[in-house]
Protein backbone atom coordinates (compact mmCIF):
# COMPACT_ATOMS: atom_id res chain seq x y z
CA UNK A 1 123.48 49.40 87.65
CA UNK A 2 120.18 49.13 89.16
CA UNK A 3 119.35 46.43 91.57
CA UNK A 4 116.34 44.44 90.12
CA UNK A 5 114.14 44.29 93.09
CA UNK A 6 114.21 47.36 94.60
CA UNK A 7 113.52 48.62 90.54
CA UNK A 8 110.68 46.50 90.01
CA UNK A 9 107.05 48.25 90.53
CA UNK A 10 104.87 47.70 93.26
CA UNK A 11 102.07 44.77 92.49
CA UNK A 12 98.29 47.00 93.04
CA UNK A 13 97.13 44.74 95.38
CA UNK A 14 99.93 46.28 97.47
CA UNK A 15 98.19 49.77 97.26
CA UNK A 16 95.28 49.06 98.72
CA UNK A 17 93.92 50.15 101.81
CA UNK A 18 94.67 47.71 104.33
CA UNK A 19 92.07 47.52 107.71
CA UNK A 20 92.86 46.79 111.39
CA UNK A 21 92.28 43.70 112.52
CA UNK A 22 89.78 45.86 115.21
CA UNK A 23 88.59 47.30 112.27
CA UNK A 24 87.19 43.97 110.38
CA UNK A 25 86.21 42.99 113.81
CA UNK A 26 84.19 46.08 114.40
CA UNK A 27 82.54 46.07 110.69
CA UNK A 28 81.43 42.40 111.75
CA UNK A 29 79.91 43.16 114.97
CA UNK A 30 77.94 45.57 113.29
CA UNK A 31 76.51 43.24 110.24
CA UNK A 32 75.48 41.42 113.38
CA UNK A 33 74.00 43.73 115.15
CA UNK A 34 71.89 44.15 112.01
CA UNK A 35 71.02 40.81 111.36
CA UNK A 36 70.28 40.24 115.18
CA UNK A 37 67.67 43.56 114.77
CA UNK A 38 66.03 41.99 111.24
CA UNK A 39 65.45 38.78 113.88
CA UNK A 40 63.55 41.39 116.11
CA UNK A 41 61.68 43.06 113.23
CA UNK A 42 60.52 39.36 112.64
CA UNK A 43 59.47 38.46 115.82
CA UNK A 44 62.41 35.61 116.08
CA UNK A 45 63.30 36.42 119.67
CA UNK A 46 65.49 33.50 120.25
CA UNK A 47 67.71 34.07 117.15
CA UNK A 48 67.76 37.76 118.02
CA UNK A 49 69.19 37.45 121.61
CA UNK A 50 71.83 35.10 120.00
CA UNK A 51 72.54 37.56 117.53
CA UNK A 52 72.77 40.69 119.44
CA UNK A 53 75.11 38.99 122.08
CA UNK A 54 77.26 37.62 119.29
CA UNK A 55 77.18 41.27 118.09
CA UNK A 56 78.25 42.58 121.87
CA UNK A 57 80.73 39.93 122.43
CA UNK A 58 82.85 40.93 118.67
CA UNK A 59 82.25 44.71 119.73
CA UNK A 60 84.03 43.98 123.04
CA UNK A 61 86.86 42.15 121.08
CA UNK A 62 87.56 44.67 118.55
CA UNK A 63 87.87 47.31 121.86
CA UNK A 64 90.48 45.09 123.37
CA UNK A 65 92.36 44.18 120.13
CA UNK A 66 92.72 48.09 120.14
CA UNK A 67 94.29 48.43 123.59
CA UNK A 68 96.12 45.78 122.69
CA UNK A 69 97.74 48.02 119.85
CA UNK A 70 98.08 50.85 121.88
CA UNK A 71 99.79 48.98 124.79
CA UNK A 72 102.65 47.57 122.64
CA UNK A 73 103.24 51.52 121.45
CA UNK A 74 103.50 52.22 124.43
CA UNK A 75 105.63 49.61 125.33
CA UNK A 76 107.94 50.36 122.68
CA UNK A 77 107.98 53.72 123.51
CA UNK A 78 109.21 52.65 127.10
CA UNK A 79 106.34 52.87 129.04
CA UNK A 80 105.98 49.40 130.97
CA UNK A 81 102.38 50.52 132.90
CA UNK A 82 99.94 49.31 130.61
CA UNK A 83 96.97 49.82 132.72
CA UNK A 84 93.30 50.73 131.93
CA UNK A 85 93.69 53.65 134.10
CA UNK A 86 96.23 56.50 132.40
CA UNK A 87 99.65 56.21 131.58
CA UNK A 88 102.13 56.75 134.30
């Protein structure tokens, strides 16, 4: 007899391709970025400095929500030195 969950088939939304959380964060930054330029193009310098450091400051994010990844790897590896500077 076969047990009914594990029988039952996958649901598709459970195929899909899921993204990083630094991923999303990344594609973001970048739609900013592009907005922030379009401000330039337009001569909107006010909205494009606010734009462009938006942009920076979700680029910086998605970096450190990477580390952040890596470091509890590591850390579950065994390796408690989670410096910037090289694993040791």
């Amino acid at each position: 007899m076969k047990d009914a969950r594990i029988s039952m088939p996958l649901a598709p939304t459970q195929f899909k391709d899921k993204k990083t959380r630094a991923e999303k964060v990344m594609a973001k930054s970048k739609i900013t970025a592009a907005r922030g330029e379009k401000a330039v193009d337009e001569g909107r310098d006010e909205k494009a400095t606010r734009l462009l450091k938006k942009a920076a400051r979700q680029e910086t994010r998605s970096i450190r929500v990477e580390e952040r990844i890596e470091d509890r790897k590591l850390k579950k590896r065994g390796f408690n030195n989670t410096s910037r500077d090289g694993i040791a």
